[in-house]
Protein backbone atom coordinates (compact mmCIF):
# COMPACT_ATOMS: atom_id res chain seq x y z
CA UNK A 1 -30.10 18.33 10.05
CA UNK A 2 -31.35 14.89 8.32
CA UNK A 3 -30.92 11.89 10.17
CA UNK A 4 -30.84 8.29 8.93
CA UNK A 5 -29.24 4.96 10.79
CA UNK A 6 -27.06 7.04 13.76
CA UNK A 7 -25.71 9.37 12.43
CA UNK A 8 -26.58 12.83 11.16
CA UNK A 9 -26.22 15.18 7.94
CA UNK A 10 -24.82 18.35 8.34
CA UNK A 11 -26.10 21.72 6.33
CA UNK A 12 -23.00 23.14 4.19
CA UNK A 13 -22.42 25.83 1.94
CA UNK A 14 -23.74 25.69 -1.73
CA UNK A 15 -19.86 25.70 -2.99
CA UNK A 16 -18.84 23.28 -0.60
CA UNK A 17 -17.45 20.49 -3.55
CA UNK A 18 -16.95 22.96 -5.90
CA UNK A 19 -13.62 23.99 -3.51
CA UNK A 20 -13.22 20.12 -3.27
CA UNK A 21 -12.91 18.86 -6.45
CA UNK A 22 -9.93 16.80 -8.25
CA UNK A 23 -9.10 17.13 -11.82
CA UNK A 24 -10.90 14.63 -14.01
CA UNK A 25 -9.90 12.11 -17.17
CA UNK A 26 -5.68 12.93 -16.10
CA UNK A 27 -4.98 9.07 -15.99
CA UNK A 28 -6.01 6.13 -18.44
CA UNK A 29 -5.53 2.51 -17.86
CA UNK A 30 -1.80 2.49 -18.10
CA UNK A 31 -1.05 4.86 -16.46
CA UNK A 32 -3.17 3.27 -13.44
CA UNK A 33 -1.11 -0.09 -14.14
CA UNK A 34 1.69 2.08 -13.72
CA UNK A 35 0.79 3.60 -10.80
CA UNK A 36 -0.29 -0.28 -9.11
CA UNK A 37 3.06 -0.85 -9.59
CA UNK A 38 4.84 1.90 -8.68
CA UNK A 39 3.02 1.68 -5.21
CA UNK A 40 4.55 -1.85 -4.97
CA UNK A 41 8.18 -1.76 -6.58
CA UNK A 42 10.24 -0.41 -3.44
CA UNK A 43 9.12 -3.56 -1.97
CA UNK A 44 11.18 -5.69 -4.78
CA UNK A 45 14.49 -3.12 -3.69
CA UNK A 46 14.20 -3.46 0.27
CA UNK A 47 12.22 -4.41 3.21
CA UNK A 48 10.83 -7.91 1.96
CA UNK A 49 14.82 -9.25 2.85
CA UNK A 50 13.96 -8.58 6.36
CA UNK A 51 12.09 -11.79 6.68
CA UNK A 52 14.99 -14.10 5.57
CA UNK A 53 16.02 -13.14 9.31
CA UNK A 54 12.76 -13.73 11.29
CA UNK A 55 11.46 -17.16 8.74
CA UNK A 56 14.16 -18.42 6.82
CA UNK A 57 14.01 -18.85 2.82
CA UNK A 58 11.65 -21.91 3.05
CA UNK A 59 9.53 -19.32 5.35
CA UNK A 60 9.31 -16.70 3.74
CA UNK A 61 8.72 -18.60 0.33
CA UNK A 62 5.60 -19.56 1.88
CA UNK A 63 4.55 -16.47 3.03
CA UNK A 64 4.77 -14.80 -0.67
CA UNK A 65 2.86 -17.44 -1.75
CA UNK A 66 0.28 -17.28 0.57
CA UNK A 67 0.14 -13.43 0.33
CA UNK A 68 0.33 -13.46 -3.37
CA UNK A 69 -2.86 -15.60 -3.60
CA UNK A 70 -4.71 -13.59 -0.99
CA UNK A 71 -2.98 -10.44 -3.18
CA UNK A 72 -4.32 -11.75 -6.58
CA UNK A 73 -7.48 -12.69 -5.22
CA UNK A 74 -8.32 -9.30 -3.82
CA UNK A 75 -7.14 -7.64 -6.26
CA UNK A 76 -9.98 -9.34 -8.44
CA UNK A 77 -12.46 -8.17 -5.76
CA UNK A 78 -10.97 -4.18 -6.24
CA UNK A 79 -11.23 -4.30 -9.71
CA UNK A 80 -14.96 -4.99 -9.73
CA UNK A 81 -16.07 -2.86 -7.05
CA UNK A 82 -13.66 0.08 -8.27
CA UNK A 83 -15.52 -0.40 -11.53
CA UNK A 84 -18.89 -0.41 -9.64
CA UNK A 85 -18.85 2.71 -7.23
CA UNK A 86 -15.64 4.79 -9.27
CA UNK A 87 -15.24 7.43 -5.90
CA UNK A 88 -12.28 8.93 -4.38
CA UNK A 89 -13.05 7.12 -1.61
CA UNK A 90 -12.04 3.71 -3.14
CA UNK A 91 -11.98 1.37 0.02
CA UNK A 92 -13.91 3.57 2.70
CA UNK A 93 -16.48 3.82 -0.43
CA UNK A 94 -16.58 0.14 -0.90
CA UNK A 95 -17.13 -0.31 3.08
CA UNK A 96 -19.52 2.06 3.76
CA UNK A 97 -22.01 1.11 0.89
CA UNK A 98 -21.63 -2.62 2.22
CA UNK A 99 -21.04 -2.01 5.57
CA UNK A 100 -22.38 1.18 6.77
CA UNK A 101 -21.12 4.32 7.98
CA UNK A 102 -18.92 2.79 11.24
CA UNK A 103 -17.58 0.11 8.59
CA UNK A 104 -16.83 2.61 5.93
CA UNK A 105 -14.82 4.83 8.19
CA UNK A 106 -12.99 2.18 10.05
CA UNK A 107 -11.62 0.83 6.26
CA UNK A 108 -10.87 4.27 5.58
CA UNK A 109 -8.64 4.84 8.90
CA UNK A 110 -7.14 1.54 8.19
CA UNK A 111 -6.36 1.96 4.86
CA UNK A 112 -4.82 6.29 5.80
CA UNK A 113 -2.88 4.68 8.77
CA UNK A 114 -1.09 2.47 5.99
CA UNK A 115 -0.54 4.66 3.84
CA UNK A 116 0.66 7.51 5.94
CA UNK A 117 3.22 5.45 7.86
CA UNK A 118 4.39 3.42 4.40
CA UNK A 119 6.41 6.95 2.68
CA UNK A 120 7.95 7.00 6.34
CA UNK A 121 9.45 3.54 6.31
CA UNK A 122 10.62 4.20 2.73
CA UNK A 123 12.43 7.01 3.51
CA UNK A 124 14.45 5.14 5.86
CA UNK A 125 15.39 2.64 2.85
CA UNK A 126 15.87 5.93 0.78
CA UNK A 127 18.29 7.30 3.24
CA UNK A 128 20.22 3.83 3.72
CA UNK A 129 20.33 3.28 -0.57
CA UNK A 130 21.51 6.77 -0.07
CA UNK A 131 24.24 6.14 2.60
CA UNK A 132 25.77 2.59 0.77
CA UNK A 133 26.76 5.28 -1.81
CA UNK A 134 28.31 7.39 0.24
CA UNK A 135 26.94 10.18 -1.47
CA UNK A 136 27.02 13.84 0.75
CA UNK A 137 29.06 12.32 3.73
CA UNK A 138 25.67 11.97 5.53
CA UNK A 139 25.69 10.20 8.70
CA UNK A 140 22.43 10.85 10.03
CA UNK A 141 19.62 10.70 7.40
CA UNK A 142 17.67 12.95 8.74
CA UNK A 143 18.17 15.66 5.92
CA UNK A 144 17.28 13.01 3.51
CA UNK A 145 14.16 12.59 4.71
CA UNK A 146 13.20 16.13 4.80
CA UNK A 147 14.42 15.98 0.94
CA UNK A 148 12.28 13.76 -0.22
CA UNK A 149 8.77 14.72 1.52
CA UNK A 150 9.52 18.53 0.22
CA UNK A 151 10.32 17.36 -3.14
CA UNK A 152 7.47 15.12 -3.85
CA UNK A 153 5.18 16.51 -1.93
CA UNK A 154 5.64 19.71 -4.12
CA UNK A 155 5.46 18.05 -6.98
CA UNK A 156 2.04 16.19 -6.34
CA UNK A 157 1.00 19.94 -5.64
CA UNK A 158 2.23 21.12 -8.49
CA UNK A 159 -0.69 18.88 -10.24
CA UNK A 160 -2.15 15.20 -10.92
CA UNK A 161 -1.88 14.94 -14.41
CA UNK A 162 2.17 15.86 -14.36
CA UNK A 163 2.93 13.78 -10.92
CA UNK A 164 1.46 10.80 -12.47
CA UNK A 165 3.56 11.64 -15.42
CA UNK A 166 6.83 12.23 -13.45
CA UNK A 167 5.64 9.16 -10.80
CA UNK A 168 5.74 6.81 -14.35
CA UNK A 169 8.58 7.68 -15.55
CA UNK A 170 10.79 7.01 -12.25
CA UNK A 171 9.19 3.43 -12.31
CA UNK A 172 10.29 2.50 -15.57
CA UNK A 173 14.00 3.49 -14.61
CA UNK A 174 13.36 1.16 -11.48
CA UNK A 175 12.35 -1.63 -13.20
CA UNK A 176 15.17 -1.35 -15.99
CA UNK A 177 17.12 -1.77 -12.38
CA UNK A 178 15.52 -4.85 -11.98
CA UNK A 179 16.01 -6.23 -15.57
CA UNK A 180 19.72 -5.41 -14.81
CA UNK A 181 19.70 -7.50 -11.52
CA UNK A 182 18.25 -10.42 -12.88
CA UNK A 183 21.00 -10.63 -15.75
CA UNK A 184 23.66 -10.06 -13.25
CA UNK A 185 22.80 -12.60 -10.89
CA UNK A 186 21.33 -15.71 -13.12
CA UNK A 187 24.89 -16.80 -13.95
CA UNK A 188 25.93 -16.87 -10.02
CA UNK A 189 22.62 -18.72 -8.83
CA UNK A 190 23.09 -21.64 -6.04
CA UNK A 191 20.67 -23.33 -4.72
CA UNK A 192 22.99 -23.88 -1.59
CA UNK A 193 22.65 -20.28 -0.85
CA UNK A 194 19.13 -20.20 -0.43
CA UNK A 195 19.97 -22.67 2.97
CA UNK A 196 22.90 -21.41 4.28
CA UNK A 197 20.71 -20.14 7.85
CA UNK A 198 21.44 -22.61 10.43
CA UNK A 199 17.55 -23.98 11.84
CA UNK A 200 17.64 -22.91 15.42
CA UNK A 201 15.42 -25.85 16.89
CA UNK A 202 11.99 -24.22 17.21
CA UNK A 203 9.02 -26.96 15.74
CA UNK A 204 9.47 -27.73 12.33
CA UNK A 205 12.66 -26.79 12.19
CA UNK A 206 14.56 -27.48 9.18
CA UNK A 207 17.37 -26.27 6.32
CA UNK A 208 14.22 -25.15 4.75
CA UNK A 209 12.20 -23.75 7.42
CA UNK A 210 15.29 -22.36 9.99
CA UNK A 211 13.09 -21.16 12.05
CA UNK A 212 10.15 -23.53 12.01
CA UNK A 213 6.31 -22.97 11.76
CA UNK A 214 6.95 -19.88 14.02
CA UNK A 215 8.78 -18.30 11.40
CA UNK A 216 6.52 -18.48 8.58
CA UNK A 217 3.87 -16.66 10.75
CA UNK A 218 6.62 -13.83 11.59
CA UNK A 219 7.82 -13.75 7.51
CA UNK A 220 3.97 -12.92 6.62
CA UNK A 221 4.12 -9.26 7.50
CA UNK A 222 7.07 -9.41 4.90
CA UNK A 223 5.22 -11.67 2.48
CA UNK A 224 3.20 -8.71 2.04
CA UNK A 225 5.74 -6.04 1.66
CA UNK A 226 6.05 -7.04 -2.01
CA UNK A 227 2.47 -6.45 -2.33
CA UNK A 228 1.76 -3.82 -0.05
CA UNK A 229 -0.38 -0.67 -1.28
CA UNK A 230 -1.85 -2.11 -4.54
CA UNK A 231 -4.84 -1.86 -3.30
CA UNK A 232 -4.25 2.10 -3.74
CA UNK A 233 -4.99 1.75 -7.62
CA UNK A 234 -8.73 2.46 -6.70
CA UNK A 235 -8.03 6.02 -5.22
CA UNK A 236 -7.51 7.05 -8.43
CA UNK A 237 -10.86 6.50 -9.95
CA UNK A 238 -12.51 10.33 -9.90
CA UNK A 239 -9.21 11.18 -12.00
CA UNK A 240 -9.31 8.25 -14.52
CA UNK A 241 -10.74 8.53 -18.03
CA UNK A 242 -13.14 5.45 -17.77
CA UNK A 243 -13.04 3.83 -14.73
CA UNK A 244 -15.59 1.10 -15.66
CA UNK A 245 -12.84 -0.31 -17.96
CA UNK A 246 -9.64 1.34 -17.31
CA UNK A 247 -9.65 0.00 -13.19
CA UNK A 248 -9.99 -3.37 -13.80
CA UNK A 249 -7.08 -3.29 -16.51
CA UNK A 250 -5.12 -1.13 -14.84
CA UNK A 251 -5.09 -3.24 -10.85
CA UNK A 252 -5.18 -6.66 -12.50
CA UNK A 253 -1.87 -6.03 -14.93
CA UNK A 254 0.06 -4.11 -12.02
CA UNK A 255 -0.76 -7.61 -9.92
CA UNK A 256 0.64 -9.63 -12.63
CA UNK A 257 3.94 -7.82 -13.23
CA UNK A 258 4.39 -7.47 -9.13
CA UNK A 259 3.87 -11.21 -8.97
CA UNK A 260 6.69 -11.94 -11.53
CA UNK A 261 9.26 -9.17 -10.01
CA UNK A 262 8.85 -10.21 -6.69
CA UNK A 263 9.16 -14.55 -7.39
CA UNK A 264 12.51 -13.03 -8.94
CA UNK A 265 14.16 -11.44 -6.61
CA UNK A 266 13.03 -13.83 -3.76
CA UNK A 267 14.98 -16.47 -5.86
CA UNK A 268 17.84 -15.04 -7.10
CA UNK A 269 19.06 -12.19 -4.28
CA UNK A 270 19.35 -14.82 -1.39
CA UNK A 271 20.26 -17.54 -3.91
CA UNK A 272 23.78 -15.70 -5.04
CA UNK A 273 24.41 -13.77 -1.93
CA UNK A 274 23.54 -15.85 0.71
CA UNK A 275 19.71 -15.71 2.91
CA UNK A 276 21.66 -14.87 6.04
CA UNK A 277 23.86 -12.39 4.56
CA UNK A 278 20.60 -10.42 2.93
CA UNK A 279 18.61 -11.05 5.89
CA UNK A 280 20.35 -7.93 7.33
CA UNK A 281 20.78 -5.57 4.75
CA UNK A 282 19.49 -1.98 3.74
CA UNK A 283 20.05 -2.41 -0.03
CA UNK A 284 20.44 -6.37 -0.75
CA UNK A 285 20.16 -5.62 -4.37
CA UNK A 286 23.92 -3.98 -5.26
CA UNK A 287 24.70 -6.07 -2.31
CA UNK A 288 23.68 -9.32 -3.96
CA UNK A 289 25.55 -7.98 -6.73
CA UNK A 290 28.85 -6.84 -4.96
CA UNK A 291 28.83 -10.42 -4.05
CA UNK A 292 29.03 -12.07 -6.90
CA UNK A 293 31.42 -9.30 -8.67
CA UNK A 294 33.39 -7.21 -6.50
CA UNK A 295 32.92 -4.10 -3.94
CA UNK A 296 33.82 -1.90 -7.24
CA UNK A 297 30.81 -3.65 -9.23
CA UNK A 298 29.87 -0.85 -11.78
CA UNK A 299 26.62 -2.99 -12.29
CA UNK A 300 26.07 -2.57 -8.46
CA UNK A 301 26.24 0.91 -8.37
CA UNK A 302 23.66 1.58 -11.43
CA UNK A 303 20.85 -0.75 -9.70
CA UNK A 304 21.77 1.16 -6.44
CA UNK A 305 21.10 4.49 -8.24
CA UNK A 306 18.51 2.90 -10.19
CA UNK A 307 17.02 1.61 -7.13
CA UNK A 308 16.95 4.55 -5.56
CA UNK A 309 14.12 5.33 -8.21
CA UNK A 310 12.02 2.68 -7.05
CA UNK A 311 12.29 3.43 -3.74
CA UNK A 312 11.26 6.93 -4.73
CA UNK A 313 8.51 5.23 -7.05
CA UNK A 314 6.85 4.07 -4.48
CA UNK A 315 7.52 7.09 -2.18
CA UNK A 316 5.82 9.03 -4.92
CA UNK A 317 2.73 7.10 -5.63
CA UNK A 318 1.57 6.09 -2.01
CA UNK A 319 1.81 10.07 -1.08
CA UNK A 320 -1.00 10.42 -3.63
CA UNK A 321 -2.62 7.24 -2.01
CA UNK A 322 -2.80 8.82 1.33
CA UNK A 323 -4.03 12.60 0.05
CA UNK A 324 -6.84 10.80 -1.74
CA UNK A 325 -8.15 8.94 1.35
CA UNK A 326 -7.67 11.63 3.80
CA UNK A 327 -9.34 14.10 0.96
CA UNK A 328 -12.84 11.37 0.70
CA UNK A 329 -13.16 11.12 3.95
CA UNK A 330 -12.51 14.73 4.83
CA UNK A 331 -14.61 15.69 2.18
CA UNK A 332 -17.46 13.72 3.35
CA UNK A 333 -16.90 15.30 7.30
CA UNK A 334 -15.38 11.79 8.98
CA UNK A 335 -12.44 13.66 9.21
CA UNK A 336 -12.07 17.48 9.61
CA UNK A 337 -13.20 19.25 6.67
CA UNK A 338 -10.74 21.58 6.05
CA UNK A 339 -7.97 18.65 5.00
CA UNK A 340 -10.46 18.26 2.04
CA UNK A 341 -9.35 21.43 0.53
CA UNK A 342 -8.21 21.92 -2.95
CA UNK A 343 -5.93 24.51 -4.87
CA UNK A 344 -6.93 25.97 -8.27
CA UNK A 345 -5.12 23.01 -9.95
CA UNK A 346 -7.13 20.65 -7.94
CA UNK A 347 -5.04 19.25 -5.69
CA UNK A 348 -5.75 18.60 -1.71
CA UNK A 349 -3.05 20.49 -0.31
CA UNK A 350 -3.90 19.66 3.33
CA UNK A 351 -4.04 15.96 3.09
CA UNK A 352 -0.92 16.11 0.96
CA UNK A 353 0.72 18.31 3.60
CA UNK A 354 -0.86 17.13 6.93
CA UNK A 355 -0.05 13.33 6.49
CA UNK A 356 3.81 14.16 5.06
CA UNK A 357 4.46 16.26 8.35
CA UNK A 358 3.23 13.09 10.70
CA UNK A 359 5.71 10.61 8.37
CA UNK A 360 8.75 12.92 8.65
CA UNK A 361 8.63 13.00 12.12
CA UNK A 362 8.26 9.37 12.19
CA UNK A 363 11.07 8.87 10.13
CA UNK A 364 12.82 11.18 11.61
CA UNK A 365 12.57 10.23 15.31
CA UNK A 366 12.57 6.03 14.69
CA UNK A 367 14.78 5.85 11.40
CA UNK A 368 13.68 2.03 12.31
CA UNK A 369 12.25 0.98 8.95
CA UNK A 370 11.24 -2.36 10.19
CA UNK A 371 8.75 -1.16 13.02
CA UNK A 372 7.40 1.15 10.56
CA UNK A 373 6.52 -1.72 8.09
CA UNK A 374 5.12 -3.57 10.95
CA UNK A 375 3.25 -0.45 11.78
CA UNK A 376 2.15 -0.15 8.07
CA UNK A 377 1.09 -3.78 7.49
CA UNK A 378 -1.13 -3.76 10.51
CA UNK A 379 -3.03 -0.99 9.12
CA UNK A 380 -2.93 -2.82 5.55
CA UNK A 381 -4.56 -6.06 6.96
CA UNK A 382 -7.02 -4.61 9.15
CA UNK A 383 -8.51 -2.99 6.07
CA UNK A 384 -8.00 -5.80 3.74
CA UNK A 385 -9.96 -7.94 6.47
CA UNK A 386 -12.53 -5.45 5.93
CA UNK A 387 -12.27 -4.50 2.08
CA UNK A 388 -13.06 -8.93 1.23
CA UNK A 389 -15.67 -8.29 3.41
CA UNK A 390 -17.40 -5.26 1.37
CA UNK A 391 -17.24 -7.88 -1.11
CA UNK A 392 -18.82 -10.55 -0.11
CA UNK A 393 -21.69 -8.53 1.05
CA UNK A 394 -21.73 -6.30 -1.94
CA UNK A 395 -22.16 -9.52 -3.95
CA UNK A 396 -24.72 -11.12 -0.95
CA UNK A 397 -27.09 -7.85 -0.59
CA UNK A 398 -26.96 -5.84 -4.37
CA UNK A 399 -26.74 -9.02 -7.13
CA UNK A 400 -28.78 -6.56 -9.25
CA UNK A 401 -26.05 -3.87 -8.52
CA UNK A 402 -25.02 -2.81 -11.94
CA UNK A 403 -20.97 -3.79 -11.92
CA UNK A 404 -18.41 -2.73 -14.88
CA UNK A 405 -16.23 -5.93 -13.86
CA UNK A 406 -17.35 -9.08 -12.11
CA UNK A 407 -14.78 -11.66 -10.01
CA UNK A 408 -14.31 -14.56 -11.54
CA UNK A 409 -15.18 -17.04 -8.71
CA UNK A 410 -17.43 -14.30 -6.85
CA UNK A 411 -17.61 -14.60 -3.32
CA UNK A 412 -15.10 -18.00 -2.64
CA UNK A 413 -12.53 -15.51 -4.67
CA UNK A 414 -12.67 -13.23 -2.17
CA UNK A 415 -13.50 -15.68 0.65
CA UNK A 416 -10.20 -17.22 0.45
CA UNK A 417 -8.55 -13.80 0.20
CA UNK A 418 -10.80 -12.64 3.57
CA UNK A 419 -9.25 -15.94 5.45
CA UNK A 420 -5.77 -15.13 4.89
CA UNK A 421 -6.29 -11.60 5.76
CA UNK A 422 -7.26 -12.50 9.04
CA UNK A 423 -4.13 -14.81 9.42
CA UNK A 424 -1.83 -12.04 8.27
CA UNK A 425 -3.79 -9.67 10.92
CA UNK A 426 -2.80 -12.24 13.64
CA UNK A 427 1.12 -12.65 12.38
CA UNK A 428 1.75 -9.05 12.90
CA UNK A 429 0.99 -9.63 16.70
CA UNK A 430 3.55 -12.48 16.26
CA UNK A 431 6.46 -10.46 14.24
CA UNK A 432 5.90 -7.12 16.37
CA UNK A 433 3.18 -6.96 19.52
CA UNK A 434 4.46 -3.20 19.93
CA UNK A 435 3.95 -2.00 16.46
CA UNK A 436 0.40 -3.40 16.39
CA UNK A 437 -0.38 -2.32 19.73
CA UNK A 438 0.63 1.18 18.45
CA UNK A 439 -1.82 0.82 15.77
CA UNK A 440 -4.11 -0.63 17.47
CA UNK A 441 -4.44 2.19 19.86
CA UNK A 442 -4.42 4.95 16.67
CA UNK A 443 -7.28 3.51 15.00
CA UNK A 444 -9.58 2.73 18.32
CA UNK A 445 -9.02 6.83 19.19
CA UNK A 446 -10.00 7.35 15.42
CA UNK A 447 -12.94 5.28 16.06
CA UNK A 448 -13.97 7.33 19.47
CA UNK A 449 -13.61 10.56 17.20
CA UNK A 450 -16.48 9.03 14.49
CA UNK A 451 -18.41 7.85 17.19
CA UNK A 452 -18.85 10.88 19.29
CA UNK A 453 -18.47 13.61 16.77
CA UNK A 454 -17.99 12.94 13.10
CA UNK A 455 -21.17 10.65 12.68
CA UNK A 456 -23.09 13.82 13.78
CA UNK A 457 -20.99 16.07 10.72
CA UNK A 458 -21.26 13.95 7.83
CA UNK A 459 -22.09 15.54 4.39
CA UNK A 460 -24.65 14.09 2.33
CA UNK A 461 -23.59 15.73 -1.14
CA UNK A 462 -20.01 13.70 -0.64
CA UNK A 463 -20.02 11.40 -3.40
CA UNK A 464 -19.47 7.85 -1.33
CA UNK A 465 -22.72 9.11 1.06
CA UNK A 466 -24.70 9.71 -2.16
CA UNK A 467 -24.20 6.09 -3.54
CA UNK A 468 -25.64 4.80 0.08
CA UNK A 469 -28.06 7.16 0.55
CA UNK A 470 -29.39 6.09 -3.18
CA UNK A 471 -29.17 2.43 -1.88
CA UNK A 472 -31.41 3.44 1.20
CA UNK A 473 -33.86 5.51 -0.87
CA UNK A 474 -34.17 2.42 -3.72
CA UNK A 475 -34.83 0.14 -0.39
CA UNK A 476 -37.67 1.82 1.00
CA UNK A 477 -39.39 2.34 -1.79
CA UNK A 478 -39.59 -1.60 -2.22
C-alpha cells in the first residue's frame, strides 16, 4: 500500500473505473441551468411557508435576504471551483484538494446527508399536493411515497442523458405554474395581509417581526428552503460537455431565476391569503388562490397539478444529486465500494438505490416534512460552512491554480457567504435541537467510519485523489 498524510492507498483491480464510469458530454449549459433550478423549485411550491409560523413575514423576509446573499455569493464560489477541478465529486472534491482527506469527506457526508433526506421531505409535500386533490381516496400517503421513489428512481436508471431530459421538461411545466400564480394573485395583493400574525411579545416584537429577533433566527432554516440544493449543479460536471464554461453559466443563471421566483411568491402568497393562514399549509399555492377565487378555482387546481411537477422537479433532480456524491466518494473507497457501481448505461445503481430505500422509510415512518427539512438544512449548512471554506483556501494556497471562472470579489465574496453559513448552522439548533442532534450524531458515526477504516481504503486512481495527489507531487518537487 502507498501512504501519504494518514491515510493509506489501497491496490485495486486494473478495471476498477472502467465498471465505474458515468456517461460523458449528456448535459450542456442549459440543461445544467435547468437542472440548478429544478433542484430548487419545490421550494417556491411548499416548505418555505412554514416559517411565516415560527418568524412572521417581516422574519422571514429577512431570512431570504440574508440567505439569498450568502446563496448568490456561494454560488459565485461553485462556479469557479466547479470550473477548476470538473469531478463527480463536486463539493467533497473541492474540500479535499483544500482541505485534505478528513475535510473532503466530512463535506461529502454533509452534502449526501442533505441530499438523501431532501427527496424524503418532498415526498411528504408530494403526498399532501396529492391529498388537497383528493385524487385515489388516499388517506395515508404512504403508497405515494413508494410511487414516486420507484418511478424516478427507474427512470434515472434507465439513463442520464434521458432523465435530464425528462427532469427538464417537468420544470418547465412547474414554472408555467408559477407564471399562472403570479397573474392570479397580483390583482388581490394587500399589503395588510402580509401583517395579519398577532406579535406575541418576545424582544423586538412587532406587526413586522411577530415573533421578534427570535424568530428571524428560527425562519433561517426556511430562508434557505428556497435555495436549498443548488449547490448540486456541480455533481454534474463528469457528464457536462464543457465544464470550464458550461458550470459557471449553468449555477449562476439557475441562482438568478431562483432569486426572482422565490421574492415572488414570498410577496404575493401571504400578501392575498393571509401569513397566518399560509403559515400552516401543505400546498399554499392553490390555497392562496382558492382564497382569492373560490374553493372551485379552476386556476387553483391547474397550479396544484402543475405544482405537483415541481415538487416532482425537484424530487427528480436531487435523486441524481445524491447518486453522484455517494458514487465519488464510493468510488474513491470513503464509502463502501460497491455503491460505486455502474450498469452498462452508466448509471450507479447502488447509490441510486441504497439512498432511495433510507428516504422511503423516512418518509414513510415520520410523514413530518418539517423535521425532515430541519434534518436536511443541517446537513446543507454544515457543508456550505465547509464548501466557502475550500474557497478561501483554494484562492489562499493555489493563486497559480489554473481556474476556468474566477469570483468576482475573491475571497470577501465568499467570506461573507462563510459568515452566514455559520449563523444558519447555529439557527437550526434554534428552529429544531432534535433534528440537528439527529444529524449531528449521523455525520460524527460517518466520521468514526473514515477515521478508523476508510482512510486506510482509499483509491488513488479516483479522480478527486488524483487532483491532490498531483498538488502533493508539484509541492515537493519545489
Amino acid at each position: 500500500m502507498a501512504r501519504t498524510s494518514r491515510i493509506d492507498y489501497g491496490a485495486v483491480d486494473k478495471d476498477y473505473l472502467e465498471h465505474r464510469r458515468l456517461k460523458r458530454g449528456a448535459a450542456g449549459w442549459i440543461l445544467l441551468a435547468g437542472l440548478g433550478v429544478a433542484y430548487v423549485i419545490s421550494g417556491d411550491f411548499s416548505g418555505w411557508n412554514l416559517g411565516l409560523a415560527v418568524g412572521g413575514w417581516g422574519g422571514l423576509l429577512i431570512a431570504f435576504l440574508l440567505m439569498g446573499l450568502m446563496y448568490t455569493c456561494m454560488v459565485f464560489g461553485l462556479a469557479e471551483m466547479s470550473s477548476t477541478l470538473p469531478t463527480a465529486g463536486a463539493g467533497y472534491g473541492f474540500a479535499r484538494r483544500a482541505l485534505g482527506p478528513l475535510g473532503g469527506f466530512a463535506t461529502g457526508m454533509a452534502v449526501l446527508i442533505e441530499y438523501a433526506v431532501a427527496p424524503a421531505a418532498i415526498a411528504t409535500f408530494i403526498g399532501g399536493y396529492i391529498e388537497a386533490l383528493g385524487l385515489f381516496g388516499l388517506t395515508n400517503s404512504w403508497p405515494v411515497y413508494l410511487v414516486t421513489y420507484v418511478v424516478f428512481i427507474g427512470i434515472h436508471l434507465w439513463g442520464v442523458g434521458e432523465a435530464l431530459k425528462v427532469m427538464f421538461g417537468i420544470t418547465a411545466i412547474a414554472v408555467v405554474a408559477l407564471v399562472i400564480t403570479v397573474i392570479g394573485l397580483v390583482p388581490h395583493f394587500r399589503t395588510d395581509n402580509l401583517f395579519d400574525i398577532v406579535p406575541d411579545g418576545s424582544t423586538g416584537s412587532s406587526a413586522f417581526l411577530p415573533f421578534g429577533i427570535p424568530g428571524v433566527l428560527a425562519a433561517l432554516v426556511f430562508g434557505i428552503w428556497f435555495f436549498l440544493a443548488i449547490e448540486g449543479v456541480p455533481l454534474a460536471a463528469e457528464e457536462s460537455s464543457d465544464p470550464k464554461r458550461d458550470m459557471p453559466r449553468g449555477i449562476i443563471v439557475a441562482m438568478v431565476f431562483l432569486l426572482v421566483s422565490g421574492a415572488a411568491m414570498l410577496v404575493l402568497v401571504p400578501g392575498t391569503a393571509g401569513a397566518s393562514a399560509m403559515g400552516g399549509s401543505d400546498s399554499p399555492l392553490p390555497e392562496a388562490l382558492r382564497a382569492v377565487a373560490g374553493g372551485d378555482s379552476v386556476l387553483a387546481d391547474v397550479v396544484n397539478y402543475a405544482g405537483l411537477a415541481g415538487l416532482v422537479a425537484s424530487f427528480f433532480s436531487i435523486v441524481f444529486a445524491y447518486s453522484r456524491q455517494l458514487f465519488a466518494l464510493s468510488r474513491a473507497g470513503y464509502l463502501p465500494r460497491a455503491l460505486s457501481l455502474t450498469t452498462s448505461r452508466h448509471t450507479p445503481w447502488l447509490a441510486l438505490v441504497v439512498p432511495g430505500t433510507i428516504g422511503f422509510i423516512l418518509a414513510s415512518v415520520t410523514g413530518n416534512g418539517g423535521l425532515l427539512i430541519n434534518i436536511a438544512v443541517f446537513g446543507a449548512t454544515l457543508s456550505y460552512v465547509l464548501l466557502n471554506l475550500s474557497h478561501i483556501m483554494l484562492r489562499v494556497k493555489e493563486p497559480d491554480l489554473e481556474r476556468g471562472y474566477r469570483t468576482p470579489g475573491g475571497v470577501v465574496t465568499t467570506g461573507i457567504a462563510l459568515v452566514l453559513a455559520v449563523v444558519a448552522l447555529v439557527a437550526t439548533f434554534v428552529l429544531d435541537v432534535v433534528a440537528a442532534s439527529i444529524t449531528a450524531g449521523v455525520f460524527l458515526v460517518a466520521l468514526a467510519y473514515f477515521w478508523f477504516y476508510s482512510r486506510h481504503h482509499l483509491v488513488a486512481s479516483a479522480p478527486e485523489e488524483e487532483f491532490a495527489l498531483l498538488q502533493d507531487s508539484e509541492k515537493s518537487l519545489k
